[in-house]
C-alpha atoms as a PDB file:
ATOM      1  CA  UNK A   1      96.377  69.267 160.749  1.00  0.00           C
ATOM      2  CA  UNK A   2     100.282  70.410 162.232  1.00  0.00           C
ATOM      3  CA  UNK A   3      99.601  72.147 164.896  1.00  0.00           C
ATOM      4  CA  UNK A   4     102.484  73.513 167.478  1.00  0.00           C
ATOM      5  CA  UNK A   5     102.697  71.986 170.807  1.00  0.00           C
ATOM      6  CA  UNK A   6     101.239  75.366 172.404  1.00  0.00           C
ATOM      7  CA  UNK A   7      97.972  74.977 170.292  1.00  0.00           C
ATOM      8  CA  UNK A   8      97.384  72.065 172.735  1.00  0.00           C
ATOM      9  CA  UNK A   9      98.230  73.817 175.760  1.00  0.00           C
ATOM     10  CA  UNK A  10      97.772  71.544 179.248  1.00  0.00           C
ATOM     11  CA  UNK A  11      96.500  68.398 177.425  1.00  0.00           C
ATOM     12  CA  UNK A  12      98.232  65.223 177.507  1.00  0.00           C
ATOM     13  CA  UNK A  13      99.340  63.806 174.005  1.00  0.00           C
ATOM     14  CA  UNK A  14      99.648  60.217 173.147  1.00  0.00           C
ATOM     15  CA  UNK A  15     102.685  59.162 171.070  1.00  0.00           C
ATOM     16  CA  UNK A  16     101.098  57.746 168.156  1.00  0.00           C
ATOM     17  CA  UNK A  17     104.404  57.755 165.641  1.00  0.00           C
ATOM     18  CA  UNK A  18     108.579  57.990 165.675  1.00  0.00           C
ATOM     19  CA  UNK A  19     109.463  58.938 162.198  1.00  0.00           C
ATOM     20  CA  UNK A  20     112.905  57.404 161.432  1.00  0.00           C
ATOM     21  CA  UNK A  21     113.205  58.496 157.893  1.00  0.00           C
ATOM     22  CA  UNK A  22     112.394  61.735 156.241  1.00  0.00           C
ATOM     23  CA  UNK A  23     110.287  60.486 153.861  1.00  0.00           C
ATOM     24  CA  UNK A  24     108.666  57.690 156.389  1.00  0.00           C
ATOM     25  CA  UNK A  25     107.449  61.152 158.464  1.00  0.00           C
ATOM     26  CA  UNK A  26     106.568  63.124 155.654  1.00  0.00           C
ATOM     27  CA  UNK A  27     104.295  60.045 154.431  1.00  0.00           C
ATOM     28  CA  UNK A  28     102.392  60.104 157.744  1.00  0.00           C
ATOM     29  CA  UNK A  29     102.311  63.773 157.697  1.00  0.00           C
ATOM     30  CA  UNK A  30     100.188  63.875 154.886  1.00  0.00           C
ATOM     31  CA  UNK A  31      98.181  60.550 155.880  1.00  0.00           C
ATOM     32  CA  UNK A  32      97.273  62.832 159.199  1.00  0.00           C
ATOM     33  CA  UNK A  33      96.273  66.083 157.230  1.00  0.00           C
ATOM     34  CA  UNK A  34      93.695  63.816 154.730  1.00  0.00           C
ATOM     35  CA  UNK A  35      92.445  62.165 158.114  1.00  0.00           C
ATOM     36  CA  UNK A  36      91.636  65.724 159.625  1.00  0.00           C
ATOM     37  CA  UNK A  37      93.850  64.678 162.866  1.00  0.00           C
ATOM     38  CA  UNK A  38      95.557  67.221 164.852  1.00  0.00           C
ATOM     39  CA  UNK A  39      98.746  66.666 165.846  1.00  0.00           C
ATOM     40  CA  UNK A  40     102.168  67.822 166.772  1.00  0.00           C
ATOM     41  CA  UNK A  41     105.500  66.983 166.194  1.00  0.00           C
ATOM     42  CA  UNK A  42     108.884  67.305 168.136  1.00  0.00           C
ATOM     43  CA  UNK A  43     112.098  66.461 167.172  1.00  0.00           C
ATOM     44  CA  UNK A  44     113.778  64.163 169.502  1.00  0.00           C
ATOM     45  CA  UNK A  45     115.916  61.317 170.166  1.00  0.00           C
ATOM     46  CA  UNK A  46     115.425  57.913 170.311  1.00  0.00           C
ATOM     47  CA  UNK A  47     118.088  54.942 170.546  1.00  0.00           C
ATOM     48  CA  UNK A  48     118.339  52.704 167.684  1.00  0.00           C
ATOM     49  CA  UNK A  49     120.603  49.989 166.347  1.00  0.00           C
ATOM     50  CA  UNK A  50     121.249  46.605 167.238  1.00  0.00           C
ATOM     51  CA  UNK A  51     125.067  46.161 167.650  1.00  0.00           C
ATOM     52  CA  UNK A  52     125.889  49.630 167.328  1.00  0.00           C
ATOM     53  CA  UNK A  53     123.667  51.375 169.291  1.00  0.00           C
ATOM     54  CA  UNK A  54     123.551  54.818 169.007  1.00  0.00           C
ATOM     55  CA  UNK A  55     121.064  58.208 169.816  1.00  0.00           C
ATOM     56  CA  UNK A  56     119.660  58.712 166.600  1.00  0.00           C
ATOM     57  CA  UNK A  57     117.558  62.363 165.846  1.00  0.00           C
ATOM     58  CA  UNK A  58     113.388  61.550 164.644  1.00  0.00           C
ATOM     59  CA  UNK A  59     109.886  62.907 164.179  1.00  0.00           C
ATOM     60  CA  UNK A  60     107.776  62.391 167.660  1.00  0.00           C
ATOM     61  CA  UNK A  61     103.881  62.563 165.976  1.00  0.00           C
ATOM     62  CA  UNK A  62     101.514  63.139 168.903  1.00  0.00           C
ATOM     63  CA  UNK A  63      97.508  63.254 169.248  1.00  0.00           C
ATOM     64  CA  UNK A  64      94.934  63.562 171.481  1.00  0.00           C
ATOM     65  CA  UNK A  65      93.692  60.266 172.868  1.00  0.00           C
ATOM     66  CA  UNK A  66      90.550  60.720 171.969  1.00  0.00           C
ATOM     67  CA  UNK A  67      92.554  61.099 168.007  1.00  0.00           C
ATOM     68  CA  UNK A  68      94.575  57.886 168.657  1.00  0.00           C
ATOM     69  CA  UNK A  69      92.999  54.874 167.799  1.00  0.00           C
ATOM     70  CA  UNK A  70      91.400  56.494 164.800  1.00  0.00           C
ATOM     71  CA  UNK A  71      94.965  58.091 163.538  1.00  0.00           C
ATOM     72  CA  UNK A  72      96.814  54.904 164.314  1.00  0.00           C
ATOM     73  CA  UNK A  73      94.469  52.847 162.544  1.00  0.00           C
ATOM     74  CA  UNK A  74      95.417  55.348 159.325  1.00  0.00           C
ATOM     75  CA  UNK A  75      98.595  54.922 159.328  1.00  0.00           C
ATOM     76  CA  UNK A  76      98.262  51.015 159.579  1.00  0.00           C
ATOM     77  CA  UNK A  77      96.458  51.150 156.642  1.00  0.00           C
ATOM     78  CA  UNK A  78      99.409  52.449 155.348  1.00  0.00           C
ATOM     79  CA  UNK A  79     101.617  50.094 156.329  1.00  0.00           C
ATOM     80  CA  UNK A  80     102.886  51.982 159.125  1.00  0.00           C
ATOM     81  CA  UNK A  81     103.180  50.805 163.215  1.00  0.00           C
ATOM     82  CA  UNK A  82     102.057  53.251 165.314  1.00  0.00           C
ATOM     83  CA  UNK A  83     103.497  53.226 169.029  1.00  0.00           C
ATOM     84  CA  UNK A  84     101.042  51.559 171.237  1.00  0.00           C
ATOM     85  CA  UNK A  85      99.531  53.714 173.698  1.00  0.00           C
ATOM     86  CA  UNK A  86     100.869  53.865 176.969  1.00  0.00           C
ATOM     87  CA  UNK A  87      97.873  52.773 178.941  1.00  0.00           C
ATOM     88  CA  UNK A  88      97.422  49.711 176.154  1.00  0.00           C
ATOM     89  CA  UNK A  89     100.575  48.615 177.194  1.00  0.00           C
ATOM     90  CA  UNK A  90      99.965  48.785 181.353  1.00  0.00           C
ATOM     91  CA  UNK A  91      96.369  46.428 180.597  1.00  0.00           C
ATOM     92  CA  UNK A  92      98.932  44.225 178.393  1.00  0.00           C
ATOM     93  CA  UNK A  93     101.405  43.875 180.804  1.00  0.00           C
ATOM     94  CA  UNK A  94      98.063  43.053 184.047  1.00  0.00           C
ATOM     95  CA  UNK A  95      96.457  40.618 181.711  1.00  0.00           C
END
Protein backbone atom coordinates (compact mmCIF):
# COMPACT_ATOMS: atom_id res chain seq x y z
CA UNK A 1 0.00 0.00 0.00
CA UNK A 2 1.32 3.95 -1.19
CA UNK A 3 1.90 5.44 1.65
CA UNK A 4 3.59 9.17 1.92
CA UNK A 5 7.00 9.44 3.22
CA UNK A 6 5.55 11.07 6.58
CA UNK A 7 3.45 7.84 7.27
CA UNK A 8 6.94 6.38 7.98
CA UNK A 9 8.16 9.07 10.03
CA UNK A 10 12.01 8.44 11.57
CA UNK A 11 12.44 4.97 9.97
CA UNK A 12 15.03 4.20 7.56
CA UNK A 13 13.76 2.95 4.05
CA UNK A 14 15.58 0.61 1.83
CA UNK A 15 15.58 1.40 -1.92
CA UNK A 16 14.03 -1.56 -3.27
CA UNK A 17 13.09 -0.05 -7.03
CA UNK A 18 14.05 3.05 -9.68
CA UNK A 19 11.19 3.14 -12.04
CA UNK A 20 12.55 4.33 -15.43
CA UNK A 21 9.40 4.08 -17.39
CA UNK A 22 5.89 5.02 -16.54
CA UNK A 23 4.47 1.98 -17.15
CA UNK A 24 7.68 -0.11 -15.66
CA UNK A 25 6.57 1.90 -12.12
CA UNK A 26 3.05 1.62 -12.47
CA UNK A 27 3.61 -2.33 -13.01
CA UNK A 28 5.43 -2.55 -9.66
CA UNK A 29 2.97 -0.30 -8.11
CA UNK A 30 0.36 -2.64 -8.42
CA UNK A 31 2.72 -5.83 -7.85
CA UNK A 32 3.34 -3.94 -4.23
CA UNK A 33 -0.44 -3.23 -3.45
CA UNK A 34 -1.40 -7.29 -4.24
CA UNK A 35 1.75 -8.11 -1.98
CA UNK A 36 0.29 -5.94 0.97
CA UNK A 37 3.85 -3.99 1.09
CA UNK A 38 4.04 -0.53 2.26
CA UNK A 39 5.94 1.68 0.54
CA UNK A 40 6.73 5.12 -0.67
CA UNK A 41 7.73 6.74 -3.59
CA UNK A 42 9.78 9.95 -4.48
CA UNK A 43 10.48 11.37 -7.56
CA UNK A 44 14.08 11.85 -8.17
CA UNK A 45 16.97 11.77 -10.35
CA UNK A 46 19.17 9.32 -11.35
CA UNK A 47 21.98 9.39 -14.20
CA UNK A 48 21.47 7.22 -17.08
CA UNK A 49 22.89 6.66 -20.53
CA UNK A 50 25.90 5.26 -21.81
CA UNK A 51 27.48 7.80 -24.26
CA UNK A 52 25.20 10.46 -23.57
CA UNK A 53 24.87 10.64 -20.15
CA UNK A 54 22.38 12.65 -18.82
CA UNK A 55 20.09 13.31 -15.27
CA UNK A 56 17.12 11.59 -16.14
CA UNK A 57 13.64 12.18 -13.70
CA UNK A 58 12.24 8.34 -12.03
CA UNK A 59 10.11 6.59 -9.44
CA UNK A 60 12.37 5.91 -6.08
CA UNK A 61 10.05 2.74 -4.48
CA UNK A 62 11.14 2.39 -0.85
CA UNK A 63 10.26 -0.24 2.07
CA UNK A 64 10.98 -1.13 5.29
CA UNK A 65 13.80 -3.63 5.62
CA UNK A 66 12.04 -5.85 7.32
CA UNK A 67 9.50 -5.49 3.68
CA UNK A 68 12.59 -5.89 1.42
CA UNK A 69 13.55 -9.18 0.67
CA UNK A 70 9.94 -10.26 0.53
CA UNK A 71 8.93 -7.15 -1.95
CA UNK A 72 12.04 -7.62 -4.01
CA UNK A 73 11.52 -11.14 -4.42
CA UNK A 74 7.85 -9.94 -6.02
CA UNK A 75 8.96 -7.98 -8.30
CA UNK A 76 11.60 -10.60 -9.54
CA UNK A 77 8.96 -12.74 -10.12
CA UNK A 78 7.96 -10.27 -12.35
CA UNK A 79 10.77 -9.88 -14.17
CA UNK A 80 11.85 -6.89 -12.49
CA UNK A 81 15.60 -6.09 -10.61
CA UNK A 82 15.20 -4.65 -7.55
CA UNK A 83 18.23 -2.45 -6.19
CA UNK A 84 20.25 -4.51 -3.88
CA UNK A 85 20.19 -3.40 -0.45
CA UNK A 86 22.76 -1.30 0.77
CA UNK A 87 24.10 -3.46 3.53
CA UNK A 88 24.01 -6.62 0.82
CA UNK A 89 26.28 -4.76 -1.07
CA UNK A 90 28.97 -3.72 2.00
CA UNK A 91 29.04 -7.99 2.94
CA UNK A 92 29.58 -8.30 -1.05
CA UNK A 93 32.16 -6.00 -1.33
CA UNK A 94 34.14 -7.81 2.57
CA UNK A 95 33.65 -11.24 1.17
Amino acid sequence: MRQPPEFFGDEELDLLYIGKKLRHSQRVEELLNEAGVEYAIEVDQYVGGFIFRSARAGAFFYVRPTDHARAAETLRGAGFEPAPRAEDESVEKRG
